[in-house]
C-alpha atoms as a PDB file:
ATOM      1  CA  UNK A   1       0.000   0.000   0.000  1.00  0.00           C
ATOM      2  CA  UNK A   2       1.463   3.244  -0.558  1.00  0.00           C
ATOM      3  CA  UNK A   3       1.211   6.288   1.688  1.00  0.00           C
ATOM      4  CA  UNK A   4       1.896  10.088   0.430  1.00  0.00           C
ATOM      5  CA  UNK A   5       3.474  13.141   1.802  1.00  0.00           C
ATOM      6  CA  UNK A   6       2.910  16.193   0.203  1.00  0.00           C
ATOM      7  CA  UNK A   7       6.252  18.250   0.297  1.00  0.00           C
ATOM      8  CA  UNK A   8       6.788  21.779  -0.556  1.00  0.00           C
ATOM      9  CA  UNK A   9       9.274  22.343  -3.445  1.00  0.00           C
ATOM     10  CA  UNK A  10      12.186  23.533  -1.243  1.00  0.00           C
ATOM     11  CA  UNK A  11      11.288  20.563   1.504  1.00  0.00           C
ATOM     12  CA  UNK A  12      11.151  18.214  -1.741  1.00  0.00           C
ATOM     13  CA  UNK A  13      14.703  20.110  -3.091  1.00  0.00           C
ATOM     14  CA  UNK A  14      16.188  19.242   0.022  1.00  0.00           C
ATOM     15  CA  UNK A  15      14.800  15.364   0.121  1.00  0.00           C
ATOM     16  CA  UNK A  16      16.594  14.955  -3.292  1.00  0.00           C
ATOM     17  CA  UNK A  17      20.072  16.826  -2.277  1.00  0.00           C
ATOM     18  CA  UNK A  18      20.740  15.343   1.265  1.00  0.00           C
ATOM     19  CA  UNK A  19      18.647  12.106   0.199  1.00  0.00           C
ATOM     20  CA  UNK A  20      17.155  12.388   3.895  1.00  0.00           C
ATOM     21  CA  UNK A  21      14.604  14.492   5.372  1.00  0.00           C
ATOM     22  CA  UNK A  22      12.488  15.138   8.731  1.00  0.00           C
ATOM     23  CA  UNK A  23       9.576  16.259   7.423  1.00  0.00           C
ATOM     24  CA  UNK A  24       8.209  19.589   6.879  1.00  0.00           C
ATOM     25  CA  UNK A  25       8.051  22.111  10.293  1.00  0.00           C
ATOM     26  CA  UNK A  26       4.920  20.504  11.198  1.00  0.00           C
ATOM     27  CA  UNK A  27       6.661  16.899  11.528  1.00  0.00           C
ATOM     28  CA  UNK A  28       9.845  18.600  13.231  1.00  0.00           C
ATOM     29  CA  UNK A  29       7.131  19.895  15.911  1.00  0.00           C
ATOM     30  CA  UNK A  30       5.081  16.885  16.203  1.00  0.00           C
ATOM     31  CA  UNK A  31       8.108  14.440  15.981  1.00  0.00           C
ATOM     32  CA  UNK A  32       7.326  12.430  13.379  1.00  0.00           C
ATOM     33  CA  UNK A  33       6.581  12.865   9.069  1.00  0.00           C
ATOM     34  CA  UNK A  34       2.731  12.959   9.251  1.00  0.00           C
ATOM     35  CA  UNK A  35       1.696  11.219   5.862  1.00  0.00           C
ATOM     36  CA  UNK A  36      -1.747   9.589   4.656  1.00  0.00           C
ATOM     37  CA  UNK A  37      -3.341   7.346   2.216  1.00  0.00           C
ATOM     38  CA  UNK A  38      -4.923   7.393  -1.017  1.00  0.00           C
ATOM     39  CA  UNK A  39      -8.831   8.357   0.018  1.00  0.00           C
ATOM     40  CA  UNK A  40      -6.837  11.019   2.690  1.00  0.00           C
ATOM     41  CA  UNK A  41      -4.784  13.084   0.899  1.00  0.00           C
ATOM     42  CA  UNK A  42      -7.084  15.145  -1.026  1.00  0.00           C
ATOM     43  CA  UNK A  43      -8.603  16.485   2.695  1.00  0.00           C
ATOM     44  CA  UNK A  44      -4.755  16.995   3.797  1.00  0.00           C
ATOM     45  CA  UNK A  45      -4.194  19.303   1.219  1.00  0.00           C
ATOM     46  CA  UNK A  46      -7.121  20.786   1.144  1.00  0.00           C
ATOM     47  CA  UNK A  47      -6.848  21.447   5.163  1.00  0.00           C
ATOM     48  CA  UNK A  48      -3.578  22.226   5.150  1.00  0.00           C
ATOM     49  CA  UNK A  49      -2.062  23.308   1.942  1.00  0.00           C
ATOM     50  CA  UNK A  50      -5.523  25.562   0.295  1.00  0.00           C
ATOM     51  CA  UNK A  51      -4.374  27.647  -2.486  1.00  0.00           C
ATOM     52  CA  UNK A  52      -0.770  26.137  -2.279  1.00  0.00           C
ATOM     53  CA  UNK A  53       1.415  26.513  -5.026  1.00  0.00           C
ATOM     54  CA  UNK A  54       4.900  24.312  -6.162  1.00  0.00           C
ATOM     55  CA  UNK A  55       3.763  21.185  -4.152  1.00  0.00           C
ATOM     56  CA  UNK A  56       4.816  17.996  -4.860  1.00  0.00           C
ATOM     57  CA  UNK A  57       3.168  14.837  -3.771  1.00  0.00           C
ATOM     58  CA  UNK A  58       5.175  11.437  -2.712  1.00  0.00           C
ATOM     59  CA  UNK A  59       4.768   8.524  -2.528  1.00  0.00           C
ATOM     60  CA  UNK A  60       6.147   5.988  -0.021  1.00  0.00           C
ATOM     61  CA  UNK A  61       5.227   1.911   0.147  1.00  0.00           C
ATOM     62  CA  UNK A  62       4.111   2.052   3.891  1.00  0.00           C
ATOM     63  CA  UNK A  63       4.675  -2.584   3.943  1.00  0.00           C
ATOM     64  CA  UNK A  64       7.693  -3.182   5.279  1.00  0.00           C
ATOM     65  CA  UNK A  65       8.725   0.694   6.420  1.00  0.00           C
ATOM     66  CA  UNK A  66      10.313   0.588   9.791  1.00  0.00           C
ATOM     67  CA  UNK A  67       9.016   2.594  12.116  1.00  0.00           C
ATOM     68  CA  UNK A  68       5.930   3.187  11.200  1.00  0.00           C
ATOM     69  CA  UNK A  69       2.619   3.535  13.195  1.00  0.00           C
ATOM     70  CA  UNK A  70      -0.631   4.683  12.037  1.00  0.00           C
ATOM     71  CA  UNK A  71      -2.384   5.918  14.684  1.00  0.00           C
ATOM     72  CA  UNK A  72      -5.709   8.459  15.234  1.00  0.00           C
ATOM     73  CA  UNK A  73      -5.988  11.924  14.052  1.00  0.00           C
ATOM     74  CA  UNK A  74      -8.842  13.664  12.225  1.00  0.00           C
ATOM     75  CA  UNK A  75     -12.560  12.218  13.347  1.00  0.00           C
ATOM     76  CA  UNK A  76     -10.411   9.471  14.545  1.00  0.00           C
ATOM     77  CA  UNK A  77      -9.384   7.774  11.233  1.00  0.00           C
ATOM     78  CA  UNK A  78      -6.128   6.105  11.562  1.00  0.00           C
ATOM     79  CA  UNK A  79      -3.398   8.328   9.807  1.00  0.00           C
ATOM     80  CA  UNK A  80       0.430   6.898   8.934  1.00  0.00           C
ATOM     81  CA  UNK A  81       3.312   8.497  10.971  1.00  0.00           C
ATOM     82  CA  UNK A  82       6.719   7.618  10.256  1.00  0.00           C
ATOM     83  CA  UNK A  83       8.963   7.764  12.895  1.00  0.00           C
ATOM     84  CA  UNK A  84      12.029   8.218  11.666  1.00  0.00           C
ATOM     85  CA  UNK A  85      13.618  10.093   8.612  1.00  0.00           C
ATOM     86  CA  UNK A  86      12.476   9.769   5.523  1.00  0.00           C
ATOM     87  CA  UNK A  87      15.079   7.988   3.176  1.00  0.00           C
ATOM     88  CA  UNK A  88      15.282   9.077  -0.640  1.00  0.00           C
ATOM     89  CA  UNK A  89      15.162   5.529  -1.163  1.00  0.00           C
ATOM     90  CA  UNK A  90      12.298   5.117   0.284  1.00  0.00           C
ATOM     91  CA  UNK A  91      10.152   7.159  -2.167  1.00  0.00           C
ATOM     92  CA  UNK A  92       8.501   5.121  -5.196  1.00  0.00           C
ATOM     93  CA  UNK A  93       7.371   7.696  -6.934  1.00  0.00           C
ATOM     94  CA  UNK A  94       7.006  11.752  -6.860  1.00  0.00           C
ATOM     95  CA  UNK A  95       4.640  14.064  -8.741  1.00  0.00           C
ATOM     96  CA  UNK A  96       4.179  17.717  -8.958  1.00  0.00           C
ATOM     97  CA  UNK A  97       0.711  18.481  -6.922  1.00  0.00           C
ATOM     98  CA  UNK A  98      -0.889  21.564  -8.869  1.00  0.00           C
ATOM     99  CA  UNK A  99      -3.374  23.931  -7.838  1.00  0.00           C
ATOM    100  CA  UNK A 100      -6.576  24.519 -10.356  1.00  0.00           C
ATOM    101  CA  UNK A 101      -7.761  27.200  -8.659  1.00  0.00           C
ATOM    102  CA  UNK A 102      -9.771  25.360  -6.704  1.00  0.00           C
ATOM    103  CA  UNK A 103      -9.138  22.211  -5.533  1.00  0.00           C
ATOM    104  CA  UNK A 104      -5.244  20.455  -5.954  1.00  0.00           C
ATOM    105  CA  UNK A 105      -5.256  18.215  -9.001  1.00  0.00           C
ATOM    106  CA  UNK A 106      -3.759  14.561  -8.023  1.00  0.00           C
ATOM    107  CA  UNK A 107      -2.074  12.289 -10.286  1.00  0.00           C
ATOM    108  CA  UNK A 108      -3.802   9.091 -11.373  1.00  0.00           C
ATOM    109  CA  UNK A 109      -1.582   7.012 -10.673  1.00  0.00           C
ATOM    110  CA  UNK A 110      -2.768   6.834  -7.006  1.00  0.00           C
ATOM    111  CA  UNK A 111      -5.767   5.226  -7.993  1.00  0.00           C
END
């Protein structure tokens, strides 16, 4: 199953250079990359990245990934947290996430 982070373009820059991140200043604060599935992600970025610009969304296969918990957040839905940093070689995939001017346009290959 894959999980998805949406970075911003500097935070995905970054990724790519040092090949490992902690997360956005969000995960830094919390203490752990916040990511979520499929059927989640379009709420995450509409709840936390609205109107966003130069995002890019990532993707992550969540079987096997050490230290990883999913555990309740929003209305109590179980949400993946990875506690630990996030590897460059952990990523499958990575797509620019655009904004239409309304909503942010995901790619289909999540579906």
């Amino acid at each position: 199953m894959l999980i998805y982070k949406i970075f911003r373009a500097s935070e995905w820059q970054t990724l790519q250079a040092e090949e490992v991140s902690l997360g956005a200043p969000v995960d830094l604060a919390d203490g752990y990359i916040h990511f979520s599935t499929a059927s989640q992600a379009p709420e995450t970025a509409a709840k936390w990245f609205a109107g966003a610009e130069d995002l890019w969304l990532v993707a992550v296969e969540a079987e096997g990934l050490e230290d990883l918990k999913w555990e309740p957040s929003r209305g109590g839905a179980l949400f993946p947290h990875l506690y630990r940093s996030l590897r460059l070689t952990d990523v499958v995939w990575a797509w620019p996430l655009p904004w239409d001017g309304a909503a942010h346009v995901f790619p289909a290959e999540m579906t």
